[in-house]
Protein backbone atom coordinates (compact mmCIF):
# COMPACT_ATOMS: atom_id res chain seq x y z
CA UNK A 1 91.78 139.86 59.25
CA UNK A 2 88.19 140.23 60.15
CA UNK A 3 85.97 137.11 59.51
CA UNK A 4 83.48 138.70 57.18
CA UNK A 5 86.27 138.87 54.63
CA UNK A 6 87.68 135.31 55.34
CA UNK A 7 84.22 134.34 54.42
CA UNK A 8 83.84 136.47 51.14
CA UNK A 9 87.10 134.79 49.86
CA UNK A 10 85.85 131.16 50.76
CA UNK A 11 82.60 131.83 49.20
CA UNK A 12 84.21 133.35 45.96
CA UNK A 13 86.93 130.36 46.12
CA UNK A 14 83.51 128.03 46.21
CA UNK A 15 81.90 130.12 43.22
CA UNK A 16 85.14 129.35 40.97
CA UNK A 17 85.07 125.52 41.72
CA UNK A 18 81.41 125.69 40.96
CA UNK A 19 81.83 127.35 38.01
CA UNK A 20 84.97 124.99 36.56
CA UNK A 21 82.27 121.44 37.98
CA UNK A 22 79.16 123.31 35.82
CA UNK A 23 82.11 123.52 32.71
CA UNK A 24 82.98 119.72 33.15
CA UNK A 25 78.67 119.13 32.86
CA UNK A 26 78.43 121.24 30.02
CA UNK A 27 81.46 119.72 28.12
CA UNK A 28 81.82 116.20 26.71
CA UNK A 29 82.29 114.93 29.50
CA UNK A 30 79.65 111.59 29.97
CA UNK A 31 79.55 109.07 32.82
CA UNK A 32 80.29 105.67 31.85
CA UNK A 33 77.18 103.58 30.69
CA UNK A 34 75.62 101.25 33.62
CA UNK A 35 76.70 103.22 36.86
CA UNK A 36 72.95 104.80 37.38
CA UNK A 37 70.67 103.28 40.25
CA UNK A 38 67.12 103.93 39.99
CA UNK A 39 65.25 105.78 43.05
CA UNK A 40 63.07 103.67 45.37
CA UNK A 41 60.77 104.32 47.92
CA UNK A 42 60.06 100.95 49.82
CA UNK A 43 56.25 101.06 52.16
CA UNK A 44 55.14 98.23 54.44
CA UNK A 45 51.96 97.86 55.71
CA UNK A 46 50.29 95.21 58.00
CA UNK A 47 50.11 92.33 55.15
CA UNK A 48 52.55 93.52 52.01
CA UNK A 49 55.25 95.69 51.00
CA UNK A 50 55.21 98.32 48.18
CA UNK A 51 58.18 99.16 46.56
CA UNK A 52 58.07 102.24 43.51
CA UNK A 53 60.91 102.11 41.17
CA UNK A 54 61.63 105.87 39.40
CA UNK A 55 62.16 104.01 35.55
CA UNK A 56 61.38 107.01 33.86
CA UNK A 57 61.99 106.03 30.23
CA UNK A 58 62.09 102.33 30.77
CA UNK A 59 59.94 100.37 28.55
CA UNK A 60 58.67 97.69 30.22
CA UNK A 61 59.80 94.94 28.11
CA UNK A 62 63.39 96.19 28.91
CA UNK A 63 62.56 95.30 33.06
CA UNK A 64 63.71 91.90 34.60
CA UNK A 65 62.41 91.30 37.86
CA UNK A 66 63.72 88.49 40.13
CA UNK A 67 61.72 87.43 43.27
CA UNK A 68 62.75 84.59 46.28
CA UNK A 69 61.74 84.29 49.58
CA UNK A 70 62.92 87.73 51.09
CA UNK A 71 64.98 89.21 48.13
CA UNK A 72 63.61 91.39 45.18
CA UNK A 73 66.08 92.22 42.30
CA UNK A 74 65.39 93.77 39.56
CA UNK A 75 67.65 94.91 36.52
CA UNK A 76 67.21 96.66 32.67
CA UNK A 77 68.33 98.63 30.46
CA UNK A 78 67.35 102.65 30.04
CA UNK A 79 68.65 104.77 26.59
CA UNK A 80 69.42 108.54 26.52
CA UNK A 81 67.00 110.36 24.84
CA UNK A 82 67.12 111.60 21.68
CA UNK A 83 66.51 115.62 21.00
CA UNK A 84 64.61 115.49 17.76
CA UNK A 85 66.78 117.21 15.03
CA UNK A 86 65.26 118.38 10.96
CA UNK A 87 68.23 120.09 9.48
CA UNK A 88 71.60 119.87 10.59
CA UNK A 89 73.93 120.83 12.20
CA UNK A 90 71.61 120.47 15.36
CA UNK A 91 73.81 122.28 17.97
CA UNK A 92 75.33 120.83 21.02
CA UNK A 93 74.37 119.81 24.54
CA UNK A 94 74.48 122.22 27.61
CA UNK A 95 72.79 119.79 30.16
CA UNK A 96 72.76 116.38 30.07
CA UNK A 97 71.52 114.78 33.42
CA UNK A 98 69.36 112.07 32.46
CA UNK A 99 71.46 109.01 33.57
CA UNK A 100 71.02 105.89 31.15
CA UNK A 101 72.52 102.70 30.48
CA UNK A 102 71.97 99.36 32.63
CA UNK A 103 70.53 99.24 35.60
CA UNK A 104 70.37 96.72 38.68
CA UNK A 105 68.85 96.61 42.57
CA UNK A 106 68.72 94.25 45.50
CA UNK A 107 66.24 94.66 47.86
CA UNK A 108 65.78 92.53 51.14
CA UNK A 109 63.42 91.94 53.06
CA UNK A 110 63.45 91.33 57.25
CA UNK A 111 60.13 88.23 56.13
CA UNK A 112 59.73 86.06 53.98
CA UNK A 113 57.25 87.23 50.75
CA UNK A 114 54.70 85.40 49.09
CA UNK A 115 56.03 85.05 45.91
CA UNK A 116 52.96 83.67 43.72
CA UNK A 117 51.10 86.49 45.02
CA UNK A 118 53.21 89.09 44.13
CA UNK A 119 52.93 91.51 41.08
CA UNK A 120 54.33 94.18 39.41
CA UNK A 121 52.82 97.24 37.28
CA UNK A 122 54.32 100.35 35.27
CA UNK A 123 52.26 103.66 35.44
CA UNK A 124 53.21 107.26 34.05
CA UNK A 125 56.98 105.99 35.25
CA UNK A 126 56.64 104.50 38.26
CA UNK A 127 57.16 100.86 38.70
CA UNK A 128 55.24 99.36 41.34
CA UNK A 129 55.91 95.93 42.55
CA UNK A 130 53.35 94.82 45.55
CA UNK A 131 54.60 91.61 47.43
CA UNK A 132 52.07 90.39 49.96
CA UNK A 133 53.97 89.07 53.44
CA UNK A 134 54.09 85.13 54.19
């Protein structure tokens, strides 16, 4: 058989399973609560590390953040949001990809941090925590 059409039935094989995994995301079908990480991006420069938290949705009442000698962590708690709905019935969900739930993250770090220094603000989704080197 001639590979071009080995390849046309993998690649219509592929389309199925896609099809059946964009059913399962359309359906009922939720993640637990509590298994979503936040993205981070973590920077160092010469005297301090900046880490940015993706908490899109997070107030900031609802963020804990723990800090020791070389170890960040920071945990809280996100909700799903709400479509807005007047009149009922309001219809049903086709995507739903906004993760939600609790949330918790350990960062290290290869020095020790200065601890009092250290401080934290939330901007347009974006946590920012700066912690200034030893």
């Amino acid at each position: 058989m001639p590979r071009g059409i080995r390849l046309t039935h993998i690649v219509t094989r592929a389309d199925k399973l896609v099809s059946e995994l964009e059913k399962l995301r359309h359906s009922a079908f939720r993640p637990p609560a509590g298994v979503w990480r936040p993205s981070v991006n973590v920077y160092e420069h010469p005297s301090k590390f900046e880490v940015c938290v993706d908490l899109a949705g997070v107030n900031k009442d609802e963020i804990l953040i723990e800090l020791t000698d070389r170890r960040l962590v920071f945990r809280g708690q996100r909700s799903a949001p709400e479509a807005s709905c007047g009149h009922p019935p309001c219809g049903r969900i086709l995507i739903m990809e906004i993760a939600d739930g609790s949330f918790e993250r350990t960062i290290d770090f290869p020095v020790d941090l200065n601890v009092p220094e250290a401080h934290a603000r939330q901007e347009n989704g974006w946590l920012w925590i700066s912690l200034p080197k030893a």
